[in-house]
Structure formats: C-alpha cells, structure tokens
N, C-alpha and C. Protein backbone atom coordinates (compact mmCIF):
# COMPACT_ATOMS: atom_id res chain seq x y z
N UNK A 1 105.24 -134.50 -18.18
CA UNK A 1 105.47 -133.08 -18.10
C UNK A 1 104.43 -132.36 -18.98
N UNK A 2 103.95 -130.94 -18.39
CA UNK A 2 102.78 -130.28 -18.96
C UNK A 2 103.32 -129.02 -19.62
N UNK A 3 103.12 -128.10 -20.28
CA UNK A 3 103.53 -126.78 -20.39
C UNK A 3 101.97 -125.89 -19.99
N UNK A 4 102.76 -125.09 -18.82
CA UNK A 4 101.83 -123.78 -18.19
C UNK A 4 102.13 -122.59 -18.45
N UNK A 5 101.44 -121.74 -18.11
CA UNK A 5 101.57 -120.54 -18.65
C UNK A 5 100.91 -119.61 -17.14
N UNK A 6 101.63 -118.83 -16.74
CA UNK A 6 101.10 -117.86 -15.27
C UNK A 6 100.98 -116.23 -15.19
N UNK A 7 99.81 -115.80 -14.79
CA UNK A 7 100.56 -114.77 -15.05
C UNK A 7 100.37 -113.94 -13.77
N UNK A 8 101.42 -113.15 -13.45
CA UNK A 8 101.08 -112.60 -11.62
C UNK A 8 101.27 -111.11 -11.74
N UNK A 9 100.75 -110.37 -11.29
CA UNK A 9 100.02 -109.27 -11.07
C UNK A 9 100.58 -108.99 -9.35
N UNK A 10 101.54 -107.95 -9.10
CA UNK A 10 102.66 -107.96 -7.99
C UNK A 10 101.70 -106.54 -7.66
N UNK A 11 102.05 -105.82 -6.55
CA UNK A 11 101.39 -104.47 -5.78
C UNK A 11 102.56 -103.44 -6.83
N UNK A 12 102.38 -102.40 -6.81
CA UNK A 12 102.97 -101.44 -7.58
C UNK A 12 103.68 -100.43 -6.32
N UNK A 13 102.71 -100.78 -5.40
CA UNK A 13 103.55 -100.06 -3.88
C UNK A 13 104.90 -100.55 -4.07
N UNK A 14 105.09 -101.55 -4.22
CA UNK A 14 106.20 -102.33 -3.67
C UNK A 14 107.56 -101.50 -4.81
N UNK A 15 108.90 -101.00 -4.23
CA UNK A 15 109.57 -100.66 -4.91
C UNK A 15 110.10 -101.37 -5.81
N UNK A 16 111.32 -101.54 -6.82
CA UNK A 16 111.48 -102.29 -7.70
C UNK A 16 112.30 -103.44 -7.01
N UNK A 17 113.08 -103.13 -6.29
CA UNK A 17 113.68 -104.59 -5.68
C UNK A 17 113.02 -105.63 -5.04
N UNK A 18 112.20 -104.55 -4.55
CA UNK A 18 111.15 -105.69 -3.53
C UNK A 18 110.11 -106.47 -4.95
N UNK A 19 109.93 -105.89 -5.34
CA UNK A 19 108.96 -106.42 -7.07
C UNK A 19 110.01 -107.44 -7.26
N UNK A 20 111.33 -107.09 -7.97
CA UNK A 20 111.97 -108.44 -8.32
C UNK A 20 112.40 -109.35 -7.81
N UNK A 21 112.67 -109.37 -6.38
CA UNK A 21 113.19 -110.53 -5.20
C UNK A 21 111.89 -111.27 -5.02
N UNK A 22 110.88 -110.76 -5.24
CA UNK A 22 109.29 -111.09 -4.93
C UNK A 22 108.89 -112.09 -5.97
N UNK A 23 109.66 -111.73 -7.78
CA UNK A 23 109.52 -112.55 -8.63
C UNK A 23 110.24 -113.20 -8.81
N UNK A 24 111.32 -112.87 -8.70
CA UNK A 24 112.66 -113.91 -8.44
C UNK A 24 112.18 -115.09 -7.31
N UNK A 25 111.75 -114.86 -6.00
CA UNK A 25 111.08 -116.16 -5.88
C UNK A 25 110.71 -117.40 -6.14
N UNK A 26 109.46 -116.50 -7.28
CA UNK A 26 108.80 -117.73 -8.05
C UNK A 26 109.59 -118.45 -9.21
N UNK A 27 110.46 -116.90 -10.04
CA UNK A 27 111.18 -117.83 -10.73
C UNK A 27 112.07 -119.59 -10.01
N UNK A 28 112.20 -119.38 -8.93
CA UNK A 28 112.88 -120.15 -8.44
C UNK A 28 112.84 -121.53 -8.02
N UNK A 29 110.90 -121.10 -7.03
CA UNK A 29 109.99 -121.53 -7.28
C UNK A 29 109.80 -123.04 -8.58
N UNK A 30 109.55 -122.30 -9.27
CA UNK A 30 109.41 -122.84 -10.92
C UNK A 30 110.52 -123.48 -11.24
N UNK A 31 111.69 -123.03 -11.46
CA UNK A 31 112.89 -123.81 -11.59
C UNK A 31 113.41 -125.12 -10.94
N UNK A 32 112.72 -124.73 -9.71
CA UNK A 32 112.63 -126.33 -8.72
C UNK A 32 111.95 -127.19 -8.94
N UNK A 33 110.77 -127.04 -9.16
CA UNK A 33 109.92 -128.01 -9.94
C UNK A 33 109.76 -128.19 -11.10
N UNK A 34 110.58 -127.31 -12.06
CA UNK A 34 110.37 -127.58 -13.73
C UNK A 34 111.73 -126.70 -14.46
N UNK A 35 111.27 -126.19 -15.66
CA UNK A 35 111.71 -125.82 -16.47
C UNK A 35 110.75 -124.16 -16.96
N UNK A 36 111.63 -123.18 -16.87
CA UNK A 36 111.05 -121.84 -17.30
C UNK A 36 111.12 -121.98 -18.99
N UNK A 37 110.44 -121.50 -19.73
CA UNK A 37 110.29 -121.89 -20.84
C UNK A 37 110.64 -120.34 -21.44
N UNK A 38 110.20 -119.34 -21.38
CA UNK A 38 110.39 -118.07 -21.02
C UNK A 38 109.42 -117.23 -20.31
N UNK A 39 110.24 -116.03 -20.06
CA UNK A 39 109.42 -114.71 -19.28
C UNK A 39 109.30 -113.14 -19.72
N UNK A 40 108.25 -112.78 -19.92
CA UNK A 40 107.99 -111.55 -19.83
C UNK A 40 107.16 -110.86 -19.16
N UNK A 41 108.31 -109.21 -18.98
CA UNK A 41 107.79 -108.82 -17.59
C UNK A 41 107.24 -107.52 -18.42
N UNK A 42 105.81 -107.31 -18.06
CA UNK A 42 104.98 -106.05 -18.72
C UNK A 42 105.27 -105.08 -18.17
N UNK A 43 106.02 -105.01 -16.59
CA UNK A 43 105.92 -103.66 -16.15
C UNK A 43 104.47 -103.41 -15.85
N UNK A 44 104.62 -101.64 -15.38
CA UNK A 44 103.34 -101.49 -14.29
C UNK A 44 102.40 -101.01 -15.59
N UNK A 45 101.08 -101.54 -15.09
CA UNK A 45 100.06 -101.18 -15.87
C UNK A 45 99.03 -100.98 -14.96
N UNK A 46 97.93 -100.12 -16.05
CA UNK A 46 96.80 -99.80 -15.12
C UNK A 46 95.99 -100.97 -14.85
N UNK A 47 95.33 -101.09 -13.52
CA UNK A 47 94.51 -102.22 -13.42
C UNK A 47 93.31 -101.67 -14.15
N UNK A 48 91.93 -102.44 -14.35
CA UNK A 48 90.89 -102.92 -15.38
C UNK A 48 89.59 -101.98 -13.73
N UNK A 49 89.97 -102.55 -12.52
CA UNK A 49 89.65 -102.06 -11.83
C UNK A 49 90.53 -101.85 -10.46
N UNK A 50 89.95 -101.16 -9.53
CA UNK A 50 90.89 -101.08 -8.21
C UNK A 50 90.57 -102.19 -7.33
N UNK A 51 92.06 -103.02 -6.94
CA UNK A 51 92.05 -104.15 -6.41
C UNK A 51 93.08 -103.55 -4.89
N UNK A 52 92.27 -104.06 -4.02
CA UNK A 52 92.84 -103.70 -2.45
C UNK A 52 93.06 -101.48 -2.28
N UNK A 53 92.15 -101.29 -3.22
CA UNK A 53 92.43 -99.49 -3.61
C UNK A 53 93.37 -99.28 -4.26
N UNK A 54 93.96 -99.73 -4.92
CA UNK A 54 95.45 -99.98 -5.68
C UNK A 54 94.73 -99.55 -7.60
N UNK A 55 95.42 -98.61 -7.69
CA UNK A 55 95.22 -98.31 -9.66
C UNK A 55 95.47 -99.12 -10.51
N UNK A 56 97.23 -99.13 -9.82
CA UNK A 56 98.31 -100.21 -10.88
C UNK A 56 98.79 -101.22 -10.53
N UNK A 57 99.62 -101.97 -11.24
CA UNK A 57 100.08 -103.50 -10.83
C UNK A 57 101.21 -103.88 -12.05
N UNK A 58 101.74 -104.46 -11.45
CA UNK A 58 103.14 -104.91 -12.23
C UNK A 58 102.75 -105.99 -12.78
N UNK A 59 102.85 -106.56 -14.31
CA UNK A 59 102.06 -108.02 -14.77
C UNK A 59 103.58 -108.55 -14.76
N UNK A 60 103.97 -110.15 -14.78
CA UNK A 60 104.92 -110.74 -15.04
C UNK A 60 104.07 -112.13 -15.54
N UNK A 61 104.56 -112.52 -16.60
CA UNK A 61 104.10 -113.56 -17.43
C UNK A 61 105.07 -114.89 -17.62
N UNK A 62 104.88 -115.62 -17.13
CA UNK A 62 106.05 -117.27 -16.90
C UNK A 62 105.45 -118.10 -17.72
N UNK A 63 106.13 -118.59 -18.80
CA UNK A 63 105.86 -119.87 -19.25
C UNK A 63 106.78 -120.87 -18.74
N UNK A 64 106.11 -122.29 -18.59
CA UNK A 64 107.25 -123.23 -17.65
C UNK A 64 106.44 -124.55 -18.42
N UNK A 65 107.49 -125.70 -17.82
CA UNK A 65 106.96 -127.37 -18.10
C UNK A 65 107.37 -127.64 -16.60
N UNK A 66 106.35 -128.42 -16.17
CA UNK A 66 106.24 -129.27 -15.30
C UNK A 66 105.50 -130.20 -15.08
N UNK A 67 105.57 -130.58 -13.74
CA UNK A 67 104.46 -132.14 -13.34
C UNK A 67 103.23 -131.48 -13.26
N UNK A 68 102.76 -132.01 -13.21
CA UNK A 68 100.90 -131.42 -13.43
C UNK A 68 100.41 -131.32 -12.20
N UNK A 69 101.15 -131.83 -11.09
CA UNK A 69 100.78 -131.95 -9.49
C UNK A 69 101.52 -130.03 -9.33
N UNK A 70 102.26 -129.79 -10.28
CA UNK A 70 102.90 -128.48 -9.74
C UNK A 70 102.09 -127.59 -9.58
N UNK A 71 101.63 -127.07 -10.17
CA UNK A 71 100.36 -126.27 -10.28
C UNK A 71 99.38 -125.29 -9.23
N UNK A 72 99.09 -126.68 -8.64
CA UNK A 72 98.35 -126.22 -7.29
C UNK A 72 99.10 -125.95 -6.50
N UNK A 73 100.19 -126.01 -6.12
CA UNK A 73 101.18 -125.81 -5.03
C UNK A 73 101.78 -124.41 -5.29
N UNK A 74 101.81 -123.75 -6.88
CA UNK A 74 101.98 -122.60 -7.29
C UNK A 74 101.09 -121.85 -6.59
N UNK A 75 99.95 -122.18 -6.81
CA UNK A 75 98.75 -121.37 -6.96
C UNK A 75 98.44 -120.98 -5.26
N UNK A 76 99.12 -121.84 -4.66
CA UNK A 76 98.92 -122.02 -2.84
C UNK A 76 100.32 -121.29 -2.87
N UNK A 77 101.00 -120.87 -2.91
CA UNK A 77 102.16 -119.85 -2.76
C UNK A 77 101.73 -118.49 -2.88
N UNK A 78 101.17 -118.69 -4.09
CA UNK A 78 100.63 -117.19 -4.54
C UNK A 78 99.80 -116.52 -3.58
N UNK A 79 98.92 -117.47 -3.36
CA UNK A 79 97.84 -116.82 -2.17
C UNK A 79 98.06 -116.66 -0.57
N UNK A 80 99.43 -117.27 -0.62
CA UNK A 80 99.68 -117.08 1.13
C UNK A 80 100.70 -115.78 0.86
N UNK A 81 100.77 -115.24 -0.27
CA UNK A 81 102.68 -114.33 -0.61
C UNK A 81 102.19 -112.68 -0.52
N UNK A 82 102.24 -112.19 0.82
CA UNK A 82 102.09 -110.63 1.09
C UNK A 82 102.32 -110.21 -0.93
N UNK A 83 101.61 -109.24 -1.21
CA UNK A 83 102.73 -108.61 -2.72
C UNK A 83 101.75 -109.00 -3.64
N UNK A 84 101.44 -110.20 -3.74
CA UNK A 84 100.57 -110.20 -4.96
C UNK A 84 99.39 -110.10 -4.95
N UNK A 85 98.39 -109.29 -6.02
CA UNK A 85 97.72 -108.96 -5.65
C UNK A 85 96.72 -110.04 -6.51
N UNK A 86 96.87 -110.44 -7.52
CA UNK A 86 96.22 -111.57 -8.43
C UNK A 86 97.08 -112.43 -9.27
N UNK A 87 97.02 -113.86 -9.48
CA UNK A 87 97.26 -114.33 -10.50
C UNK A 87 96.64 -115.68 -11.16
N UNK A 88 97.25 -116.03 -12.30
CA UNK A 88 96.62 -116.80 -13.08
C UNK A 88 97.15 -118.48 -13.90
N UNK A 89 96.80 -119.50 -13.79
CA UNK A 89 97.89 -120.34 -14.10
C UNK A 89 96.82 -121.24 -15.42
N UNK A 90 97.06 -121.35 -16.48
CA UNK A 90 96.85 -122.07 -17.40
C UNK A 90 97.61 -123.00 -17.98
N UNK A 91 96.71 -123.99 -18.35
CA UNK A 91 97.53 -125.11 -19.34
C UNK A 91 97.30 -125.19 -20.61
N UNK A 92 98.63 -125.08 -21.17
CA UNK A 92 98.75 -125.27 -22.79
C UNK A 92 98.13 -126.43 -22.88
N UNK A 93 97.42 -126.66 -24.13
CA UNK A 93 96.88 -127.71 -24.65
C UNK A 93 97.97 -127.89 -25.47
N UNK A 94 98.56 -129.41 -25.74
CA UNK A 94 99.46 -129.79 -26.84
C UNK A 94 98.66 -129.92 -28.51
C-alpha cells in the first residue's frame, strides 16, 4: 500500500449537487480501492488561467492509501468524467 494525494478541479457551471454527487463518486471510487486518509474541499476558486472559457473551478483535495496499480485507473476515470475540468495525482514519498 502507497499513500496518494489528488487533487480535482470540478466545472463551477455545475450546481452544487451535481459538484458533490460528481465528488462523491470518486470518493467512492477511492474507498473501493483503498482507504481515504482525509479531504478537503477548497470550494470555487479563480482559475490561474481560462480552461474550456471557464474563470472558476471548484478544487477538492483527497488524500488516500492504496495499491499502486490504483492510480492509473483514477487518472482514466478522471479523463473519461463529463465535469472535470483538471486533475492531479501524486505520491507521498515515505
């Protein structure tokens, strides 16, 4: 088991339920294959630049332990999942 760290960047279009059923997902996601370690959710912030013409974006930040095969299969969710607009998956170094 590894400890990761993710962080996803959701559309700001999206109202708040649709934002949390959207992260609730992944939490779930994650829970199936591991352990959530904790989460924090930043709420909408301005993006750095405009992504798809979009200003803002909702950040949500997951720390988790899992198999190290998990990872990529995250990262292939993320990119097929209408809603998100970027995210990010790192590994803690022990």
């Amino acid at each position: 088991m590894a400890k990761y760290e993710t962080m996803l960047i959701t559309s700001a279009a999206l109202d708040e339920e649709a934002t949390a059923a959207l992260v609730g997902k992944f939490k779930t996601l994650i829970e199936n294959n591991g352990t959530i370690d904790s989460i924090d959710e930043w709420g909408k912030r301005r993006l750095a630049y405009p992504i798809n013409d979009e200003e803002e974006g909702v950040y949500t930040v997951i720390n988790f332990t899992s198999e190290p095969s998990f990872p990529a299969e995250l990262d292939r969710v993320y990119k097929i999942t209408e809603g998100v607009m970027r995210s990010l998956i790192v590994a803690h170094e022990e």
